[in-house]
Structures are given as C-alpha cells and as structure tokens.
Protein backbone atom coordinates (compact mmCIF):
# COMPACT_ATOMS: atom_id res chain seq x y z
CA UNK A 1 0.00 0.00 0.00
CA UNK A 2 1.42 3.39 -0.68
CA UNK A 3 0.43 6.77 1.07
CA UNK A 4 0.63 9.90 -0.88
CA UNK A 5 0.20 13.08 0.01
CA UNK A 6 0.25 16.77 -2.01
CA UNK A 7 2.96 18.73 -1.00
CA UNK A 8 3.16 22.70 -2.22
CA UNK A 9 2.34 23.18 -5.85
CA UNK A 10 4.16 25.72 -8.19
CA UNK A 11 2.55 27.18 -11.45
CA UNK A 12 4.74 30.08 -13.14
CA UNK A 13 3.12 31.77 -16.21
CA UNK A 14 5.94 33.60 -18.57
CA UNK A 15 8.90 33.24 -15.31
CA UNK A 16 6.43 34.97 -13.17
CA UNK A 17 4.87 32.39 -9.79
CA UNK A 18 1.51 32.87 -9.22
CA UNK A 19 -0.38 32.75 -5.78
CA UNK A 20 -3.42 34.23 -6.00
CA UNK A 21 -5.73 31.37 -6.37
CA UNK A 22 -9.07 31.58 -5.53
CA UNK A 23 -11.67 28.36 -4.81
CA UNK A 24 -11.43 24.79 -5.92
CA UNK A 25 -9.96 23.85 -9.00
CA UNK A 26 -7.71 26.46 -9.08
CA UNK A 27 -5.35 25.31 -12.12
CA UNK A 28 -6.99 22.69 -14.38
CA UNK A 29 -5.38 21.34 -17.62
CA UNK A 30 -7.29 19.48 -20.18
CA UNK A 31 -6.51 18.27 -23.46
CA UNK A 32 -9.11 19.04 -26.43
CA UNK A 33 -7.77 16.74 -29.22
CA UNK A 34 -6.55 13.31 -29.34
CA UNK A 35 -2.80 12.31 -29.84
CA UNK A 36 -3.17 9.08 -32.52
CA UNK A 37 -5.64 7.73 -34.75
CA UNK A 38 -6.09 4.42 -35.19
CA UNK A 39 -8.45 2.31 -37.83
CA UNK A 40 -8.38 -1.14 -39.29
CA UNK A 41 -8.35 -1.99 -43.07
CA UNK A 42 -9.14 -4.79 -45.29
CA UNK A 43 -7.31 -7.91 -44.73
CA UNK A 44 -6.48 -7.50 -41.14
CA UNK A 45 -4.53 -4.54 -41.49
CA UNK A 46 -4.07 -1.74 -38.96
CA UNK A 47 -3.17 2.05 -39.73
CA UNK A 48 -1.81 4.38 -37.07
CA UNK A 49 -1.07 8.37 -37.20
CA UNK A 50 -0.17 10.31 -35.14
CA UNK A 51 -2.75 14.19 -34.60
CA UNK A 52 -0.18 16.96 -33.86
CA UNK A 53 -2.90 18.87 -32.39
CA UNK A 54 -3.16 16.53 -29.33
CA UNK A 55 -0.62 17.93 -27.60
CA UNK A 56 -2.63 21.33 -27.58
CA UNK A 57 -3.21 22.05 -23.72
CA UNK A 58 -6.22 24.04 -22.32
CA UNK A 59 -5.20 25.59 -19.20
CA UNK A 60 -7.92 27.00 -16.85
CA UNK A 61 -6.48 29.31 -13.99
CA UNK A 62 -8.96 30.67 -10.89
CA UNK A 63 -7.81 33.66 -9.40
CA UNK A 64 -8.76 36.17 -6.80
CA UNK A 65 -10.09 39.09 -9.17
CA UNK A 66 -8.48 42.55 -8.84
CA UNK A 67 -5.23 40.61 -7.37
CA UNK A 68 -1.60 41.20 -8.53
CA UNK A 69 -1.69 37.96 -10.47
CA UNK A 70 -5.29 39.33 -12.32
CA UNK A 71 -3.26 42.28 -13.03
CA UNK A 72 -0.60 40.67 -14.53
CA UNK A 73 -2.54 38.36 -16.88
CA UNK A 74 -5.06 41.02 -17.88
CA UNK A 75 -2.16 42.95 -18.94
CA UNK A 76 -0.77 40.09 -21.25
CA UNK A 77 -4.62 39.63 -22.41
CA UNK A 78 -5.05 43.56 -22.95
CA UNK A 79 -1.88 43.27 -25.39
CA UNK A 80 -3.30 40.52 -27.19
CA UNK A 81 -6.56 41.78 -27.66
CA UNK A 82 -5.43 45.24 -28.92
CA UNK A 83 -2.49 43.74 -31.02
CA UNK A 84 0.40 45.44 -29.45
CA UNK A 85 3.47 44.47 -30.69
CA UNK A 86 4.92 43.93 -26.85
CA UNK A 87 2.74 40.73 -26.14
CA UNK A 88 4.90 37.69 -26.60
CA UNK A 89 3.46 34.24 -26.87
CA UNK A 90 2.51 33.29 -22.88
CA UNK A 91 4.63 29.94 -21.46
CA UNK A 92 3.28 28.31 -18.52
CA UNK A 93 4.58 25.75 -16.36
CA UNK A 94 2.43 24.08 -14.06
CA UNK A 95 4.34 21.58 -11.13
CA UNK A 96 2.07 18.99 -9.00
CA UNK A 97 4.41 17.84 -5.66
CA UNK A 98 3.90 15.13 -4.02
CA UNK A 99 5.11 13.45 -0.55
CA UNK A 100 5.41 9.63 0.59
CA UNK A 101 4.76 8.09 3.56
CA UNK A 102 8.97 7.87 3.42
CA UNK A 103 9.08 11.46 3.09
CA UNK A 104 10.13 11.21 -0.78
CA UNK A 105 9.00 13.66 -2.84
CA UNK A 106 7.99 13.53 -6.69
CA UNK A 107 6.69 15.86 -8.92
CA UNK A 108 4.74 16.14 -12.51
CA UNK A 109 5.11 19.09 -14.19
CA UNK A 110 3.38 19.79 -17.49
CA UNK A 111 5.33 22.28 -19.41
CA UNK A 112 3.55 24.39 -22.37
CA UNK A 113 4.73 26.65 -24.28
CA UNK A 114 3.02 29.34 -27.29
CA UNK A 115 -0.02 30.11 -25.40
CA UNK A 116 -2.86 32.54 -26.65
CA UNK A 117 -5.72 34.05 -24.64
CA UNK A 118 -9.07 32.30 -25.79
CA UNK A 119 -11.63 34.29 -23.97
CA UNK A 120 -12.36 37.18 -21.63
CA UNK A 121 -12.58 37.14 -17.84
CA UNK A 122 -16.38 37.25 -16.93
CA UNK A 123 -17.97 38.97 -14.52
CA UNK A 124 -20.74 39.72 -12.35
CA UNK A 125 -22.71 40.62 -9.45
CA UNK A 126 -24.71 38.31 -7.02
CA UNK A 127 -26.60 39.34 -3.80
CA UNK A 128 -26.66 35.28 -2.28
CA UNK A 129 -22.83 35.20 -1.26
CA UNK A 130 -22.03 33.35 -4.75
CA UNK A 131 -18.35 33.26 -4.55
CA UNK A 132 -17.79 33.37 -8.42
CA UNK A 133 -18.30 37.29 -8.22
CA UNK A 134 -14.96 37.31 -7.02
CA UNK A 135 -12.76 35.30 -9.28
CA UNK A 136 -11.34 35.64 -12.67
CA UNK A 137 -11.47 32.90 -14.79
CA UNK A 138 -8.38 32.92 -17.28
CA UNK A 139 -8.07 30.17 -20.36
CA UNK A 140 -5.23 30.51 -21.87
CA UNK A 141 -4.59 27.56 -25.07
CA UNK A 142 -0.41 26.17 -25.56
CA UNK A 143 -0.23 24.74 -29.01
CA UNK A 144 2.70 22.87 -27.30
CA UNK A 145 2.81 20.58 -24.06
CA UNK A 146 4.78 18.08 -22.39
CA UNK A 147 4.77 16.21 -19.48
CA UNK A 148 8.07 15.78 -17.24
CA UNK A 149 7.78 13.01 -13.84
CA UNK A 150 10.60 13.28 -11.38
C-alpha cells in the first residue's frame, strides 16, 4: 500500500509564480484533441497516425479578481486583444508535488509553451454570497505541451 500526500504546488506563467488562487480547481489542464488515430483496413490490417494537435493544452487558472496575479494576466490579455506588438506568446509551467509516507518527494510538471488568450474574464454581481463574483477565470490555449515526472 502506498500513502501519498500533495505537497506545495508551483505554477509560473511567462517566469512569473503565481499565488493568487481563488476556490477549488484552481489550475486545471485538459486536453481538447486526441494524440493518434487508429483504424483497421481490409485484410487484417491496422493504420496508425499520429494528430499533432493533441498535444494542444487548455489551461484553466482561478484567481482572486483585482489581485496582482489578475493584473498581470489582464495585462498580457489587454496586449493581445489590442495587437500590441509587446505581447509575446505566454509559457506556462504548471508543477504537482507530491510526498510519501517515506518522506520522498515527486513531482509532474506539465510544461507548455506558445499560449494565446481564448476568452475574456467574466464577470458579475450576485446578492446570495455566490463566490464566483470574485474570481477571474483565465483560459489561456499552448499549441505545445509536455509532461516531465521526477
């Protein structure tokens, strides 16, 4: 039987660590697109291929709006949107830690890299303590990912 643990998580977006994470799933990474296709032809014979576009990443970051990490990401999404020649393309690395019951630690990291904003940050007001009101949403898209277990 093994006993695991999460130890203290580190996400940087373009060399900067963030912190100000609001509620619940505060980082989530998904993947839209598959990484092979596979089919069967006549005689027994199977085809394989591999889908570049499965190693697109959609990352999903929850943040306490109107904190210094909003600020800094509606900054990079205010140069995108208004096509200013200082945005770059965003890189994000996002680092899962984990602890043993023999005190090792491991980590997965998934690193991505070209990122584009894909929509805004909603918002809105609610009278019933919804918590929502006070978190920005970012989705940011990396046409490249990779993960890395150590």
């Amino acid at each position: 039987m093994t006993e695991v643990y999460t130890a203290e998580d580190v996400s940087v977006i373009n060399d900067r660590i963030m912190s100000d994470y609001a509620k619940g799933d505060v980082i989530a990474i998904s993947y839209e697109n598959n990484l092979s296709n596979q089919g069967n032809g006549k005689n027994g014979n199977s085809l394989a291929a591999h889908i570049e576009d499965g190693q697109i990443a959609l990352v999903t970051l929850r943040l306490i709006m109107n904190s210094p990490d909003d600020k800094f990401l509606n900054t990079i999404f205010q140069q995108w949107q208004s096509h200013d020649s200082a945005f770059k393309p965003i890189t994000g690395s996002f680092t899962k830690n984990t602890v043993n019951e023999q005190n090792q630690r491991a980590s997965s990291s998934v690193e991505c890299s070209f990122g584009f904003p894909v929509k805004r940050v909603e918002q809105k007001e609610n009278t019933d303590g919804d918590l929502e009101q006070v978190t920005a949403v970012y989705s940011i898209r990396f046409s490249r990912s990779k993960r890395v277990i150590s």
